[in-house]
Protein backbone atom coordinates (compact mmCIF):
# COMPACT_ATOMS: atom_id res chain seq x y z
CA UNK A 1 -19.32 -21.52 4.35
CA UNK A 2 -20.65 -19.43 7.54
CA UNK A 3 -18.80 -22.20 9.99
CA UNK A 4 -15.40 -21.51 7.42
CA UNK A 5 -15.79 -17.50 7.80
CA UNK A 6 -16.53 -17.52 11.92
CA UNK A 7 -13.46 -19.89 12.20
CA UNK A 8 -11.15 -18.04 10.05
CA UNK A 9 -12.44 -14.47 12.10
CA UNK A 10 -11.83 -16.13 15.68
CA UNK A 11 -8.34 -17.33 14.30
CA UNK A 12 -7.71 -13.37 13.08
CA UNK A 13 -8.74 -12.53 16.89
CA UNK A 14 -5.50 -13.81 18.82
CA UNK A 15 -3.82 -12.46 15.89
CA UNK A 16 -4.87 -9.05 16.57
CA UNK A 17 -3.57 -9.13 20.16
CA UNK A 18 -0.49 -10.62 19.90
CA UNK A 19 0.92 -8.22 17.09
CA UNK A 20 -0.62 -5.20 18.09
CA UNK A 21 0.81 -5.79 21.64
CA UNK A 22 4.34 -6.65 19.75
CA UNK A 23 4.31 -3.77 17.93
CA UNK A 24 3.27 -1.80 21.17
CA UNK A 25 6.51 -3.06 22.67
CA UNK A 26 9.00 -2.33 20.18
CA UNK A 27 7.84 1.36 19.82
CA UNK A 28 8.47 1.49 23.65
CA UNK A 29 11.50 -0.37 23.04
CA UNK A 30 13.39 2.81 21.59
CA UNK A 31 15.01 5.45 23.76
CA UNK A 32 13.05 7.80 25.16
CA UNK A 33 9.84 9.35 23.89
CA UNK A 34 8.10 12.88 22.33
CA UNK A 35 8.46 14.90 25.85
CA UNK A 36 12.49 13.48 25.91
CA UNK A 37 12.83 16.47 23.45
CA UNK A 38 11.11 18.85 25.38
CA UNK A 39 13.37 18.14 28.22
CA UNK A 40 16.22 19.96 26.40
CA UNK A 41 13.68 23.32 26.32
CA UNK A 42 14.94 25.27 29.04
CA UNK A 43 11.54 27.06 28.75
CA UNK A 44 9.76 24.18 29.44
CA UNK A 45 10.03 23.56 33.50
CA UNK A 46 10.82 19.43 34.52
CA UNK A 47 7.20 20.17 36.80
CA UNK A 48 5.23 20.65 33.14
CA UNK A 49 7.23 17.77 31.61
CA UNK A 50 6.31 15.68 34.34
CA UNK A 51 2.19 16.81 34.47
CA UNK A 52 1.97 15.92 30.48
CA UNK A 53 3.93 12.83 31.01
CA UNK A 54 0.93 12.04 33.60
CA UNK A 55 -1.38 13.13 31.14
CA UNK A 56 -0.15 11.36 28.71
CA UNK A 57 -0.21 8.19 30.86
CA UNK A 58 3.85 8.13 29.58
CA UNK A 59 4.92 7.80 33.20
CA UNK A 60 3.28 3.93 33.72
CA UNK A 61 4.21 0.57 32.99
CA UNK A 62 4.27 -0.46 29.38
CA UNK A 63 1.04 -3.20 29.92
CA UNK A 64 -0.85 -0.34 31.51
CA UNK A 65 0.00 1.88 28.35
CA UNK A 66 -0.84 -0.88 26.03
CA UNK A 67 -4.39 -1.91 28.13
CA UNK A 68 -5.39 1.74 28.02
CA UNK A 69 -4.52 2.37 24.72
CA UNK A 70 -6.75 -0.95 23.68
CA UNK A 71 -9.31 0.44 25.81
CA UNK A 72 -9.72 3.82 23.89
CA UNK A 73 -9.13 1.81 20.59
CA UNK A 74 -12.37 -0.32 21.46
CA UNK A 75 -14.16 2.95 21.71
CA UNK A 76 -12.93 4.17 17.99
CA UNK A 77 -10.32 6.08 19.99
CA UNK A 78 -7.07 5.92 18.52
CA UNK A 79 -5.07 8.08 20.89
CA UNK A 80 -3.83 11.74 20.91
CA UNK A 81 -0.72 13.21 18.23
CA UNK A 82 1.74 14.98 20.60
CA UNK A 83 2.87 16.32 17.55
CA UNK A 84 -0.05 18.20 16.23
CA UNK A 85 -2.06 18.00 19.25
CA UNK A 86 -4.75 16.08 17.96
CA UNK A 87 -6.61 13.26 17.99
CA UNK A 88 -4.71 10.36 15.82
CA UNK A 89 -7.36 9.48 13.71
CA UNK A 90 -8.41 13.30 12.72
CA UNK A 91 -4.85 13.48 11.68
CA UNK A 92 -3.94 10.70 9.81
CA UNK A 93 -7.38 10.63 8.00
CA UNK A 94 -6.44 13.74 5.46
CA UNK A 95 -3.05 12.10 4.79
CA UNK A 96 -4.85 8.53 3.58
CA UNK A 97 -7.44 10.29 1.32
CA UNK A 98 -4.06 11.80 -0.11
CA UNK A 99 -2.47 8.06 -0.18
CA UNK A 100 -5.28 6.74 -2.28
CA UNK A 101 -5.12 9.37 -4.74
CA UNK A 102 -2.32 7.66 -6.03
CA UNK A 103 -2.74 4.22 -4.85
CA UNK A 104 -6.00 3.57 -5.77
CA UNK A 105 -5.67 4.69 -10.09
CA UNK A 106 -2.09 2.50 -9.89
CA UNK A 107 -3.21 -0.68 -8.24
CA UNK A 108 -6.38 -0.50 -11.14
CA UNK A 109 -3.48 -0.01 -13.83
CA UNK A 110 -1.13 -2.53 -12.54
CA UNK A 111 -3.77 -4.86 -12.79
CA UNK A 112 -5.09 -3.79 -16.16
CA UNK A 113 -1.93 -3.76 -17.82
CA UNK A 114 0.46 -6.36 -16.08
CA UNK A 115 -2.08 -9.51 -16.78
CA UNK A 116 -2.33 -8.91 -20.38
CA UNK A 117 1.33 -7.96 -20.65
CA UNK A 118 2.13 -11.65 -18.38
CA UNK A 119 -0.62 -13.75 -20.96
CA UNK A 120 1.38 -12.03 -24.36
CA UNK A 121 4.23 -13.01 -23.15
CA UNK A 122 2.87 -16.76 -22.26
CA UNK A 123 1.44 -17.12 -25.44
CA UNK A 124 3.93 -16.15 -27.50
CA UNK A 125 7.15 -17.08 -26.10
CA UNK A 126 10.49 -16.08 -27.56
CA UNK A 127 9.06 -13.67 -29.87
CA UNK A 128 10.24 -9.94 -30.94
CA UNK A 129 7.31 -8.94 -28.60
CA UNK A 130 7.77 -11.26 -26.19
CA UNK A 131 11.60 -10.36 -26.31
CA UNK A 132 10.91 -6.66 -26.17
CA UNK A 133 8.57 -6.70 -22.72
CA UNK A 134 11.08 -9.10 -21.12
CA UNK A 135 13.79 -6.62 -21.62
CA UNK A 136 11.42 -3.81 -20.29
CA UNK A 137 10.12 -5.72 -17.56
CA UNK A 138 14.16 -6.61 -16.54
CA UNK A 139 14.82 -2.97 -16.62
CA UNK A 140 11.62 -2.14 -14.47
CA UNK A 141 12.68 -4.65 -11.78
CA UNK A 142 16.56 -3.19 -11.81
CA UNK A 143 15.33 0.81 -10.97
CA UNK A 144 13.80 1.21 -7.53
CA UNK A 145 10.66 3.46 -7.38
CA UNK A 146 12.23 6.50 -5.61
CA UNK A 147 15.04 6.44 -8.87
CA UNK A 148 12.30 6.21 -11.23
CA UNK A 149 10.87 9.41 -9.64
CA UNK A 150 14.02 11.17 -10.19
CA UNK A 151 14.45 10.31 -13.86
CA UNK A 152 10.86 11.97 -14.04
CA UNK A 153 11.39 14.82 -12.37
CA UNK A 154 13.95 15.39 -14.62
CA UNK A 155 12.74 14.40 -18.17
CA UNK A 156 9.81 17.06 -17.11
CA UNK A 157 12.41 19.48 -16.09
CA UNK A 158 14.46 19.18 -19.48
CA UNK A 159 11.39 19.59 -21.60
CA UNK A 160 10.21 22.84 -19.81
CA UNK A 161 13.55 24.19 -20.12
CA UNK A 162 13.70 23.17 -23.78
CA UNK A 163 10.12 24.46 -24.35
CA UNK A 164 8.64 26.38 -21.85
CA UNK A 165 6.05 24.39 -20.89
CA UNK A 166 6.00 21.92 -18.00
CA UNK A 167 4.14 18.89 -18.98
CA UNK A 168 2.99 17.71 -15.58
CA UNK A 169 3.96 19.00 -11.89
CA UNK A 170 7.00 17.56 -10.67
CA UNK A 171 6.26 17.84 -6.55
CA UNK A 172 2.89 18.58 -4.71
CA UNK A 173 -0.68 17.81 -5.07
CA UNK A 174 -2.24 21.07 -5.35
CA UNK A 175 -1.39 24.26 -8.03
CA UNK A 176 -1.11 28.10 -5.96
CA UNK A 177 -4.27 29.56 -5.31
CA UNK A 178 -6.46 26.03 -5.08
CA UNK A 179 -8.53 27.10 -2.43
CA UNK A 180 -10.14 29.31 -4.52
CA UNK A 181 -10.71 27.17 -7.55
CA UNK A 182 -14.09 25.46 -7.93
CA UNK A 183 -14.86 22.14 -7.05
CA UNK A 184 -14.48 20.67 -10.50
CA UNK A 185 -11.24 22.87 -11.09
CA UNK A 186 -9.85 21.30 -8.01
CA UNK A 187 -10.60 17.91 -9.16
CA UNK A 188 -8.71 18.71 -12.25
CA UNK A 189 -5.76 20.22 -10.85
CA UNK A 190 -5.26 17.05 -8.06
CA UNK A 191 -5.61 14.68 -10.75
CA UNK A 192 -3.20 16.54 -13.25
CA UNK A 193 -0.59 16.90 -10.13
CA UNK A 194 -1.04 13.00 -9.52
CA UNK A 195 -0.34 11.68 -13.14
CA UNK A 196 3.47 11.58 -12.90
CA UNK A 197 3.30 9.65 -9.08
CA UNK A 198 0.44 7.16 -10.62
CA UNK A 199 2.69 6.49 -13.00
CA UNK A 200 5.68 6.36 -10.99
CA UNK A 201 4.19 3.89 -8.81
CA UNK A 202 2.97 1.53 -11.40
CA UNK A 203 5.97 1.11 -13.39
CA UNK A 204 7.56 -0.70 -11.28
CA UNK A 205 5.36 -3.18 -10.18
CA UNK A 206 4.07 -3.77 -13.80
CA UNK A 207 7.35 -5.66 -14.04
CA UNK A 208 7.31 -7.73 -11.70
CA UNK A 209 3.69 -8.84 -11.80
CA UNK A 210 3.73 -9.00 -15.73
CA UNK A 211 6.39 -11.81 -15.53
CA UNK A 212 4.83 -13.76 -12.50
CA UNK A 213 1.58 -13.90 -14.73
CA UNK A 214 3.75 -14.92 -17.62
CA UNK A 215 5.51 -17.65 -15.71
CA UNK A 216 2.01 -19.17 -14.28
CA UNK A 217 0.82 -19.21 -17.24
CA UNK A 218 3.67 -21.11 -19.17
CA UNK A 219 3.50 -23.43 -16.71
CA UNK A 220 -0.07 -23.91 -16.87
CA UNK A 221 -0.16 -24.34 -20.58
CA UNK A 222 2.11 -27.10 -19.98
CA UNK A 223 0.19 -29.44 -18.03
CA UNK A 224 -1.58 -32.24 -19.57
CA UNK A 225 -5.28 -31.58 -18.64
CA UNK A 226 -4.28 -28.59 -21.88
CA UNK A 227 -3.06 -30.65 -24.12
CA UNK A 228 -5.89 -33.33 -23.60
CA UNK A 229 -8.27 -30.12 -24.01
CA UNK A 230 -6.69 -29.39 -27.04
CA UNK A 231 -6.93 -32.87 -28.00
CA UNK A 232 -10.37 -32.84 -27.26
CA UNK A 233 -10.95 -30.22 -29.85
CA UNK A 234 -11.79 -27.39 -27.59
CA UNK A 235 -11.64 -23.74 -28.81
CA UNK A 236 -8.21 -22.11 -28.14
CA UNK A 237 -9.65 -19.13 -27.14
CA UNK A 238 -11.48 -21.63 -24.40
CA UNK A 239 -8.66 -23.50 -23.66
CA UNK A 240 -6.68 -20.53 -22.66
CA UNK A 241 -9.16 -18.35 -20.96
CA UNK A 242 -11.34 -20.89 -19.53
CA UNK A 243 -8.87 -23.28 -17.99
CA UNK A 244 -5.56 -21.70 -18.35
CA UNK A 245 -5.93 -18.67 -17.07
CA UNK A 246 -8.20 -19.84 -14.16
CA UNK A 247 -5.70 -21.43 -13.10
CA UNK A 248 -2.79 -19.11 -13.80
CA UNK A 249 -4.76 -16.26 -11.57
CA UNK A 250 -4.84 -18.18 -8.56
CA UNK A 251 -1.20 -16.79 -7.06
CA UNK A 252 -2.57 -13.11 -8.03
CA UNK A 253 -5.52 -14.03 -5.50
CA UNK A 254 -3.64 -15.32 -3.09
CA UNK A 255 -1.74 -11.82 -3.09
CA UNK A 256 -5.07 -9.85 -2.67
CA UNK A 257 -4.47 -9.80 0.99
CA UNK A 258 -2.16 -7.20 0.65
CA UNK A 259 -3.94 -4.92 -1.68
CA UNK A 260 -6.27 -3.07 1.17
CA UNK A 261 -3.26 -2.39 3.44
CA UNK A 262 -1.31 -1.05 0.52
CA UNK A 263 -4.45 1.07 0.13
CA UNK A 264 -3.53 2.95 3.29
CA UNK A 265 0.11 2.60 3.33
CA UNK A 266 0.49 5.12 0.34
CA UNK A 267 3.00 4.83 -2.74
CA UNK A 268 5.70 4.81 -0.70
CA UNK A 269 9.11 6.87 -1.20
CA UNK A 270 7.12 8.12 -4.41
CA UNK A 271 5.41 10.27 -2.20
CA UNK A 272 8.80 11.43 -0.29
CA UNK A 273 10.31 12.29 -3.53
CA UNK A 274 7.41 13.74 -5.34
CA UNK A 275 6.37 15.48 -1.97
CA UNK A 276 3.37 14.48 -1.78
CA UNK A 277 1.42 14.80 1.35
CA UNK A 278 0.42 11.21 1.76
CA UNK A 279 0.80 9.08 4.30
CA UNK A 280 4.03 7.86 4.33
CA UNK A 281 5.78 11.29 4.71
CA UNK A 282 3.72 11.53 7.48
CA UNK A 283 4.48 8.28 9.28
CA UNK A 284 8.62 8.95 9.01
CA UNK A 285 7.78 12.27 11.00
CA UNK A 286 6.25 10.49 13.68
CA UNK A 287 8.63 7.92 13.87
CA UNK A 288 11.39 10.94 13.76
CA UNK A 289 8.91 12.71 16.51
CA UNK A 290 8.71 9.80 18.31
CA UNK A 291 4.55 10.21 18.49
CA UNK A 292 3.99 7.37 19.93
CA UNK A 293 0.19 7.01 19.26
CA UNK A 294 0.50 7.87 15.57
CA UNK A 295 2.50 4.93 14.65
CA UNK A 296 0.35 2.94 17.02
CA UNK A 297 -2.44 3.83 15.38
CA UNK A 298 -1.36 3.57 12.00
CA UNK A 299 0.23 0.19 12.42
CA UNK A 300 -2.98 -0.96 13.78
CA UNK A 301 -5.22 0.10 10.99
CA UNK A 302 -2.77 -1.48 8.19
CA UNK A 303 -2.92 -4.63 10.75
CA UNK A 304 -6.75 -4.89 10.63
CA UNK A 305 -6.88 -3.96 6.79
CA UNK A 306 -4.26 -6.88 6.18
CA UNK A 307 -6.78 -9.27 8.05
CA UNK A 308 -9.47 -8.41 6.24
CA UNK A 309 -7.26 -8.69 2.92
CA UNK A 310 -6.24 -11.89 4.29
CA UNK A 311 -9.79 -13.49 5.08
CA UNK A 312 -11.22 -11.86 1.57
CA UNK A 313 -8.20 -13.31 -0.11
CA UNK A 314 -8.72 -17.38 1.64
CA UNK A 315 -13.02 -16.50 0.55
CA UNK A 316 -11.65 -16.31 -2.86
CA UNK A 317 -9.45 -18.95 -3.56
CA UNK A 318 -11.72 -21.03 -2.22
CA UNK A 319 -14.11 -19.58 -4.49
CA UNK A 320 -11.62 -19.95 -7.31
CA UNK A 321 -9.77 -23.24 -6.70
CA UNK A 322 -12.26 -26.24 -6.74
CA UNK A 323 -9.58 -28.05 -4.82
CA UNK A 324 -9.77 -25.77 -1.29
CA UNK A 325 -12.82 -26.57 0.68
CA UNK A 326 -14.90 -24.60 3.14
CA UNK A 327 -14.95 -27.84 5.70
């Protein structure tokens, strides 16, 4: 197993290059860069333009940007904001803590609620309940997560008008006056400010992974190593869980890779619509800025994450399929 893990890491190792240097190129690739827009400052003289471009290292080839950028990111460096004039990783680290706020209590609920949802459905085909999830699982998969937030918002908007009270926050993460809550009161208030996005975020992948589940495991049940377990007299209840679902899981494994980038990545347009102050508002204001270094950065920490994902995901369907082998 220790010859199957060093082989799959040197593999990830050209892989690491290659797209970080691609994804180098095509942020160079569009026109112009942060100080382009201070160019059009008539306070701001061409000779200071040209000293922070220097600074910057903006003024050299794009190799020599890329090879010096590598440099500082083998030193835990991940290069400077122009934006907020500040190191990149001091930056985006505030903004990922936010992220996983919400990512972290969805992925646990998608999981918790989707697989037993999927195996219902599976084992009781065609039925009222079976019929029922379908139908809500169709109309999960037809309303995109930034719609769903909408609808929210304004549900929770209807009912405080009707009653006066507002059930849950409808944009933010923290109530006025937070900074001088206690420590537990903050806890409370973040967590009562991230129900609706948690939710929001869930929703609509509970849909989607619900019927996958449901699919692998109707096929599964239909194979004849079940029905000569059956035959064989074994327990349902071991039939299903034991060698169904084993089996059934394995696609859900496979996906696993993607779960620790998602981690950083944020909920999405959940968090545009909901404003919160995750991640992803924060990388389409770079990209807007143009701060070079910021998507860098953060392209390059989902890139490693995904790896990792990646070579976790291959340890465990290994692990889980007798049929993959370390050799």
């Amino acid at each position: 197993m220790t010859a199957y893990i060093l082989r799959r890491v040197l593999y990830l190792i050209p892989t690491f290059f290659g797209a970080t240097f691609l994804a180098f190129l095509i942020i160079q690739m569009a026109p112009g860069d942060y100080l382009t827009q201070l160019e059009l400052d008539p306070k701001v003289t061409p000779e200071t333009i040209a000293r922070l471009r220097a600074q910057f290292g903006l003024d050299r080839p794009v190799y020599e940007q890329y090879l010096l950028w590598m440099n500082n990111l083998f030193h835990l460096n991940l290069g400077y904001s122009f934006a907020y004039q500040a190191p990149v990783l001091e930056v985006i680290w505030p903004r990922v803590l936010n992220s996983m706020v919400i990512v972290i209590p969805s992925t646990v609920l998608l999981y918790l609620v989707a697989i037993p949802v999927g195996v219902y459905g599976a084992l009781r085909p065609y039925t009222l309940g079976d019929r029922v999830l379908s139908f809500l699982a169709y109309v999960g998969l037809s309303v995109p997560s930034f719609f769903l937030a909408l609808i929210a918002i304004y549900v929770l908007l209807q009912i405080k008008f009707a009653t006066g009270t507002l059930l849950f926050p409808v944009s933010g993460m923290t109530s006025s006056g937070f900074e001088q809550m206690p420590p537990l009161r903050q806890i409370l208030d973040i967590a009562w400010h991230a129900v609706v996005p948690v939710l929001v975020a869930t929703a609509n992948d509970i849909a989607g992974l619900s019927r996958l589940m449901r699919g692998q495991m109707l096929e599964v049940l239909s194979q004849d190593y079940i029905r000569t377990a059956r035959a064989k007299g074994l327990a349902e209840r071991a039939v299903i869980y034991k060698h169904a679902f084993r089996n059934a899981v394995i696609p859900f494994v496979a996906t696993l890779g993607g779960l620790l980038p998602g981690l950083i990545s944020g909920a999405g347009f959940v968090e545009v619509v909901m404003a919160w102050p995750g991640i992803t508002p924060f990388f389409l204001d770079a990209v807007a800025n143009q701060d070079l270094y910021v998507i860098a950065g953060f392209l390059t920490v989902s890139l490693v994450l995904l790896m990792v994902g990646n070579l976790l995901s291959d340890l465990l369907l290994a692990w889980v399929d007798p049929r993959i082998r370390y050799e």
